[in-house]
C-alpha atoms as a PDB file:
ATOM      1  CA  UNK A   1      52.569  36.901  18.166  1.00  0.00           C
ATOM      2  CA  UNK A   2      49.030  37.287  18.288  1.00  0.00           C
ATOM      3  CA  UNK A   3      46.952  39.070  20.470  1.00  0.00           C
ATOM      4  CA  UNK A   4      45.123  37.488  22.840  1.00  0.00           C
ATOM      5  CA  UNK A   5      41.226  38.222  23.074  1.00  0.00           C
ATOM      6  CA  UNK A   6      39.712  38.435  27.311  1.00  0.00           C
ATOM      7  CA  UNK A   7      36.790  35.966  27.155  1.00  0.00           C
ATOM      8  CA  UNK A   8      35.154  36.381  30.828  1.00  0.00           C
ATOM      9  CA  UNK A   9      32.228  34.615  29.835  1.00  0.00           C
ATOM     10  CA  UNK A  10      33.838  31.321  29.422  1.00  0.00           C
ATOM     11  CA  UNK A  11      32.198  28.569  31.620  1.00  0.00           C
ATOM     12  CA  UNK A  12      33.212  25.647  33.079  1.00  0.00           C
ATOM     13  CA  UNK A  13      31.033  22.693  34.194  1.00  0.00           C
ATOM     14  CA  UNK A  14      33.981  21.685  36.493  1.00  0.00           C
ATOM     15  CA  UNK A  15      32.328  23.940  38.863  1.00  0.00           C
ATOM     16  CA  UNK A  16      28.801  24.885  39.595  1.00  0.00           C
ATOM     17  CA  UNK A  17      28.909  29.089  38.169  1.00  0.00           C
ATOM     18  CA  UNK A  18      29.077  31.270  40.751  1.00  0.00           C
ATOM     19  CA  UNK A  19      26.986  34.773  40.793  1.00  0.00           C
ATOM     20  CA  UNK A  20      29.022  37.488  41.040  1.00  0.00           C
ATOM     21  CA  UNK A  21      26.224  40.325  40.950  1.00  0.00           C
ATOM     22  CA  UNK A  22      25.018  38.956  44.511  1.00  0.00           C
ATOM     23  CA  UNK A  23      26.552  39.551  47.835  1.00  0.00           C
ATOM     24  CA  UNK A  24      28.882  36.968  48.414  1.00  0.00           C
ATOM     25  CA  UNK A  25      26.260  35.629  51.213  1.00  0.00           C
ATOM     26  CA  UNK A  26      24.183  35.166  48.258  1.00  0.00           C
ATOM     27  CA  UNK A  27      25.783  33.925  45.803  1.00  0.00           C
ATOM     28  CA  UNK A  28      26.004  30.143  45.112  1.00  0.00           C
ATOM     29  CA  UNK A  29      27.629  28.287  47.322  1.00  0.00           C
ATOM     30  CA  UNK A  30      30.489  25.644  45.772  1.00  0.00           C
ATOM     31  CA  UNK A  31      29.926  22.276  47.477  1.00  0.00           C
ATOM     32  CA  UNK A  32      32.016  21.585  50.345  1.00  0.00           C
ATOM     33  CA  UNK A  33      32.220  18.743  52.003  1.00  0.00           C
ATOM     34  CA  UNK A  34      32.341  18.084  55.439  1.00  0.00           C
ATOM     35  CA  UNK A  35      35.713  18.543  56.202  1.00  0.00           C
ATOM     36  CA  UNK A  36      35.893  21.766  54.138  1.00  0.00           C
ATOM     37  CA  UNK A  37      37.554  20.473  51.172  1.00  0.00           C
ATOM     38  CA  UNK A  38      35.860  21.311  47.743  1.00  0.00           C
ATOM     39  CA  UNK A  39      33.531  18.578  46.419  1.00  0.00           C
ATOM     40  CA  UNK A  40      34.058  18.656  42.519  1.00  0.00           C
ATOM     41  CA  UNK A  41      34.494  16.231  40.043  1.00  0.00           C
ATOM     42  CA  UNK A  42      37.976  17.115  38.023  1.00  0.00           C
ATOM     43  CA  UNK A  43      37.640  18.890  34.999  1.00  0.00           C
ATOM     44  CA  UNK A  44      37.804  17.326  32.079  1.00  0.00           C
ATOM     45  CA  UNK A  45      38.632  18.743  28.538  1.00  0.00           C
ATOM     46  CA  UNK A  46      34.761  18.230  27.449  1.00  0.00           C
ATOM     47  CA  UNK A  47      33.942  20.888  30.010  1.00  0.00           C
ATOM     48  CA  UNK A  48      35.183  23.581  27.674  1.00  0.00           C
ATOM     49  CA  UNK A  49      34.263  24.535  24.403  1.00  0.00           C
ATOM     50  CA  UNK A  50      36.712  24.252  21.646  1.00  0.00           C
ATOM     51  CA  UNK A  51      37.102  27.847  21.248  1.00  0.00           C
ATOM     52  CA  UNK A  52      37.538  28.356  25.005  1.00  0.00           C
ATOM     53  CA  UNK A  53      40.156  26.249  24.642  1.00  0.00           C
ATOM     54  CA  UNK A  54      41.933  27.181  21.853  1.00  0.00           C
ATOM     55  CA  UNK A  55      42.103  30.766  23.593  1.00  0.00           C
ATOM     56  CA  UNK A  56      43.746  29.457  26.615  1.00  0.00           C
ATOM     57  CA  UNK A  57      45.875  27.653  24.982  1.00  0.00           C
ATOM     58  CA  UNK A  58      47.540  30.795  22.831  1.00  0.00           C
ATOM     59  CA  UNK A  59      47.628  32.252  25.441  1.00  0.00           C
ATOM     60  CA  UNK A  60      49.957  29.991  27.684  1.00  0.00           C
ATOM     61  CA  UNK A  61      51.950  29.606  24.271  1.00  0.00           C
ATOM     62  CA  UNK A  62      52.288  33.514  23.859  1.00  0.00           C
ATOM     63  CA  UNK A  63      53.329  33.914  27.339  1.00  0.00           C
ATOM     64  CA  UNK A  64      55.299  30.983  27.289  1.00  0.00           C
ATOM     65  CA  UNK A  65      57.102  32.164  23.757  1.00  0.00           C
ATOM     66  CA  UNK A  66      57.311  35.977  24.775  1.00  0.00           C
ATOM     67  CA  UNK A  67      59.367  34.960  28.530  1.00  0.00           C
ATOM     68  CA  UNK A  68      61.423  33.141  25.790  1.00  0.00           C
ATOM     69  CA  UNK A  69      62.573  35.922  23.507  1.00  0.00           C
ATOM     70  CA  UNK A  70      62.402  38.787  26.645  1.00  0.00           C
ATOM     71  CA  UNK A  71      64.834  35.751  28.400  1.00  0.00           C
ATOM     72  CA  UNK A  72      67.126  35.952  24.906  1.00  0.00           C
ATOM     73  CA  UNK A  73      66.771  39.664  24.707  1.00  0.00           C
ATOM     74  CA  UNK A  74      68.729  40.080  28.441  1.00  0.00           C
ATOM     75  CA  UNK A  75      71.740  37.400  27.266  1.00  0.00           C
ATOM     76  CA  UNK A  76      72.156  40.055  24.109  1.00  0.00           C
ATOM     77  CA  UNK A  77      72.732  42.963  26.507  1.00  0.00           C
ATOM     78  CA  UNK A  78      69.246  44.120  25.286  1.00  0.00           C
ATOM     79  CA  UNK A  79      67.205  43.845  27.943  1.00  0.00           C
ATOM     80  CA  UNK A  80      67.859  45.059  31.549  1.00  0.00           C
ATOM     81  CA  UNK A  81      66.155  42.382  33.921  1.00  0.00           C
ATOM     82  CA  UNK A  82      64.133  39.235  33.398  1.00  0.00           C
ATOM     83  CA  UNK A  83      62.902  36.783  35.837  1.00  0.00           C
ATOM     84  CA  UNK A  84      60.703  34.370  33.378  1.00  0.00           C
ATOM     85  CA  UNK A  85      57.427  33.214  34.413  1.00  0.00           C
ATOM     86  CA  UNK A  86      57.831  29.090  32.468  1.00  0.00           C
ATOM     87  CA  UNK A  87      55.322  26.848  34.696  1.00  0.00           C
ATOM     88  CA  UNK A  88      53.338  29.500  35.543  1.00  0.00           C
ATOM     89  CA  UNK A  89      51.285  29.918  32.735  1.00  0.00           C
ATOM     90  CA  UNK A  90      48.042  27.350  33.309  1.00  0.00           C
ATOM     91  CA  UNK A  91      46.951  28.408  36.280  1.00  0.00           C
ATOM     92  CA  UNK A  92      47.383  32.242  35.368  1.00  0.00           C
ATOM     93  CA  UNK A  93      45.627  31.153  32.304  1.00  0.00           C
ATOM     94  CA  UNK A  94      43.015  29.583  33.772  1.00  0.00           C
ATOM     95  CA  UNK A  95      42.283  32.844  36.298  1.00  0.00           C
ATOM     96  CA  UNK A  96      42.281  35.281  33.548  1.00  0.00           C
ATOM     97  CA  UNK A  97      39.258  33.179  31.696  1.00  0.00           C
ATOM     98  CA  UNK A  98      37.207  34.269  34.762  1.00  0.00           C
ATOM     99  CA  UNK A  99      38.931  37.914  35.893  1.00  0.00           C
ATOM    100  CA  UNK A 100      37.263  40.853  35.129  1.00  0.00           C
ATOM    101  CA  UNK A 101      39.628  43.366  33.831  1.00  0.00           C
ATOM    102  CA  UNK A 102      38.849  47.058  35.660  1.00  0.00           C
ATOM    103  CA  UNK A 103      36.561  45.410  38.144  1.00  0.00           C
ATOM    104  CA  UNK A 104      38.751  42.449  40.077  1.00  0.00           C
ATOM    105  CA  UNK A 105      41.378  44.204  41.485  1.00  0.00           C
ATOM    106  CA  UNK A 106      45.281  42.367  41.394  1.00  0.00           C
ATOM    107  CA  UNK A 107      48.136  42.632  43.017  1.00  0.00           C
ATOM    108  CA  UNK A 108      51.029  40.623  40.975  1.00  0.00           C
ATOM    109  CA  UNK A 109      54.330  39.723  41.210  1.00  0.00           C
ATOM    110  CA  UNK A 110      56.864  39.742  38.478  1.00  0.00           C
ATOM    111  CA  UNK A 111      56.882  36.274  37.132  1.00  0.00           C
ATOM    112  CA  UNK A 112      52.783  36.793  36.260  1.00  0.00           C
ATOM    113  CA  UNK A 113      53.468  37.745  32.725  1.00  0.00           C
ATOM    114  CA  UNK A 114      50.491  35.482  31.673  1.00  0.00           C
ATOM    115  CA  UNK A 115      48.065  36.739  33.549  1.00  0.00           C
ATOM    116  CA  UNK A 116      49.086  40.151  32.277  1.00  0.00           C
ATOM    117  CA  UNK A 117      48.468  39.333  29.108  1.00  0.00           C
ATOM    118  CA  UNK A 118      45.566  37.780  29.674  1.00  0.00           C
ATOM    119  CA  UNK A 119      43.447  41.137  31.171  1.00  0.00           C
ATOM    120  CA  UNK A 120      44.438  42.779  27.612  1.00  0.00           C
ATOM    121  CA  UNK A 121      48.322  43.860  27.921  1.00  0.00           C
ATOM    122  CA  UNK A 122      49.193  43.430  24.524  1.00  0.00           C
ATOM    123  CA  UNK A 123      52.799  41.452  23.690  1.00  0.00           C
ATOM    124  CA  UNK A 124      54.058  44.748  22.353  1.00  0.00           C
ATOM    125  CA  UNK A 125      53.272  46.557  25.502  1.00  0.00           C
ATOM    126  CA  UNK A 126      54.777  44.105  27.489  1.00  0.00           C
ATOM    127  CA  UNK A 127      58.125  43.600  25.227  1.00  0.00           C
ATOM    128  CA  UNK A 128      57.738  48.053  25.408  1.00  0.00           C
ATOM    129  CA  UNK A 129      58.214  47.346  29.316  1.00  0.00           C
ATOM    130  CA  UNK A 130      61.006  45.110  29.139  1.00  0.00           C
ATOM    131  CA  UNK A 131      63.179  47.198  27.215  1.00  0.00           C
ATOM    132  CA  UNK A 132      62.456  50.292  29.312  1.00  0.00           C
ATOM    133  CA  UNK A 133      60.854  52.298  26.214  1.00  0.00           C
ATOM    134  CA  UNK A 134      59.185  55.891  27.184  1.00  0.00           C
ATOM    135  CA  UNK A 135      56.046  54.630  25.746  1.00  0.00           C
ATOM    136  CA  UNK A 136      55.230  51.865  27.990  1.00  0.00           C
ATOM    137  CA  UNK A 137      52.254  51.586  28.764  1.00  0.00           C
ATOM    138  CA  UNK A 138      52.923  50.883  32.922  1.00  0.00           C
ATOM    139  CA  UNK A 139      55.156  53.507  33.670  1.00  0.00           C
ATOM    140  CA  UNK A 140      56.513  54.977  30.445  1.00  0.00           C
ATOM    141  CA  UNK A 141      59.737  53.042  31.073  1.00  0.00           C
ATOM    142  CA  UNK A 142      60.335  54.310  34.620  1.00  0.00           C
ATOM    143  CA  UNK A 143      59.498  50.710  36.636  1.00  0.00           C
ATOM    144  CA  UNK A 144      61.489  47.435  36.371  1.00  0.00           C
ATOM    145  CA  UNK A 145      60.710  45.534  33.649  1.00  0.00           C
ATOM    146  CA  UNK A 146      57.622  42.828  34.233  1.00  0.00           C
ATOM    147  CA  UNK A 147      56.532  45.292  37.548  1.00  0.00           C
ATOM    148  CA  UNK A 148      53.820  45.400  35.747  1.00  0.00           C
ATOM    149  CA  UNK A 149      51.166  48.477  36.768  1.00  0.00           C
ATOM    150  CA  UNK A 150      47.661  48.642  34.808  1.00  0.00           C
ATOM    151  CA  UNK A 151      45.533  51.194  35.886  1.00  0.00           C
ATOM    152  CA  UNK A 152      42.495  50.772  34.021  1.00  0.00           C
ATOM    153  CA  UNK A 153      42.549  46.985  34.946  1.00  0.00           C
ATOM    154  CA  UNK A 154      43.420  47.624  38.473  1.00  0.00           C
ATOM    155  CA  UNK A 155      46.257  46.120  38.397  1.00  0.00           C
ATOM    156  CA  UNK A 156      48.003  47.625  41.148  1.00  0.00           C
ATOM    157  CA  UNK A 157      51.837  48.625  40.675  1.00  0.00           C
ATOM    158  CA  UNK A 158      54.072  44.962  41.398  1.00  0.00           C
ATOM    159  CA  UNK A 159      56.791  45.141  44.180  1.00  0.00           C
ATOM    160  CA  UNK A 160      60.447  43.315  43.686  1.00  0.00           C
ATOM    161  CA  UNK A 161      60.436  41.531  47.246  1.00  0.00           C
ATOM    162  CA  UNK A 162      58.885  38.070  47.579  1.00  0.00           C
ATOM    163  CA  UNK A 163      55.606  38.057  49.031  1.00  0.00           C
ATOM    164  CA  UNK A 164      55.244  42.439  48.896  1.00  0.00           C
ATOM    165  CA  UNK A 165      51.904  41.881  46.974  1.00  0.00           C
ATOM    166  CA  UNK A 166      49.915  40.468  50.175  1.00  0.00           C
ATOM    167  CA  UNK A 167      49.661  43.621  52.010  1.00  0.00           C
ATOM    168  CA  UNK A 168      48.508  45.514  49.239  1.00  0.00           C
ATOM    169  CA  UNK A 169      46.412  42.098  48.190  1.00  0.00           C
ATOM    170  CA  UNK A 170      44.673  42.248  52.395  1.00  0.00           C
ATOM    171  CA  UNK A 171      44.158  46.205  51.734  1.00  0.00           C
ATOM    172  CA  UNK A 172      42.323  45.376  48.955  1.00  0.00           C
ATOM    173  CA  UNK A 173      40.147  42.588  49.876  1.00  0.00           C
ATOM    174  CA  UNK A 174      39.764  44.364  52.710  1.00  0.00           C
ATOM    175  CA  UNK A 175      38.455  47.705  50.927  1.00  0.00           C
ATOM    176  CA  UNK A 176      36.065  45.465  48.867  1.00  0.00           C
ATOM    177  CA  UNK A 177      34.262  44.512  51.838  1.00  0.00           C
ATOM    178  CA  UNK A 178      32.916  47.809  52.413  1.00  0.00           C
END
């Protein structure tokens, strides 16, 4: 599997761009219309650049093919838990292209394997994680496999319970405001 390269600077003229180095007062409002729903024609494949695209799209097949053999991997006693992430790989996709890796902060939850990979965890690191080897990168095999835990992306540590992340996801938003 190839590695798959973080492209932040990929645009889309979906949406008007947004400028993240102004206070969010500031920055460019989306249009909303008046009932508060966003006012935005639907993307269309044109909107991207080929390359863009192509990117995206090994990426949602990497995830997609990785959840596969990790999946495989647990059947053959190999593995020691798997919940896969299948269907979740677009929109995770599609957040990554804009994320800023060691800036945005993230709290996941273990089906967000994609989005993972997309802020730079490499397939090996990830496949390291799942079979609970001391030289994974997240916690050097000590955490559940896909708890994933990226400190230099700020990817805080990923809870087992349903829903744990929004806390930790308020404290942060939270802690950005100030």
């Amino acid at each position: 599997m190839a590695e798959v390269e973080h492209h932040p600077e990929s645009e889309s003229k979906a949406l008007p761009p947004a400028d993240l180095d102004q206070p969010p007062t500031e920055r460019n409002e989306r249009p909303v219309g008046i009932e508060g729903n966003l006012e935005v024609k639907p993307p269309d494949p044109s909107d991207f650049d080929r390359e863009a695209l192509a990117r995206v799209y090994r990426l949602m097949l990497t995830s997609r093919r990785l959840d596969e053999k990790m999946m495989t991997l647990l059947k053959q006693g190999r593995g020691f838990f798997h919940i896969g992430g299948a269907g979740h790989e677009a929109a995770q996709a599609a957040i990554g292209m804009y994320a800023r890796p060691g800036h945005d902060w993230f709290a996941f939850y273990y089906r967000d394997l994609c989005m993972a990979l997309s802020l730079g965890l490499s397939p090996r690191e990830a496949l390291l994680a799942h079979l609970a080897k001391d030289d994974d990168p997240n916690s050097g095999g000590r955490q559940m496999p896909e708890h994933f835990g990226l400190k230099d992306k700020n990817v805080i540590t990923t809870s087992s319970s349903v829903g744990a992340q929004f806390l930790p996801g308020l404290g942060l938003g939270l802690a950005a405001q100030r």
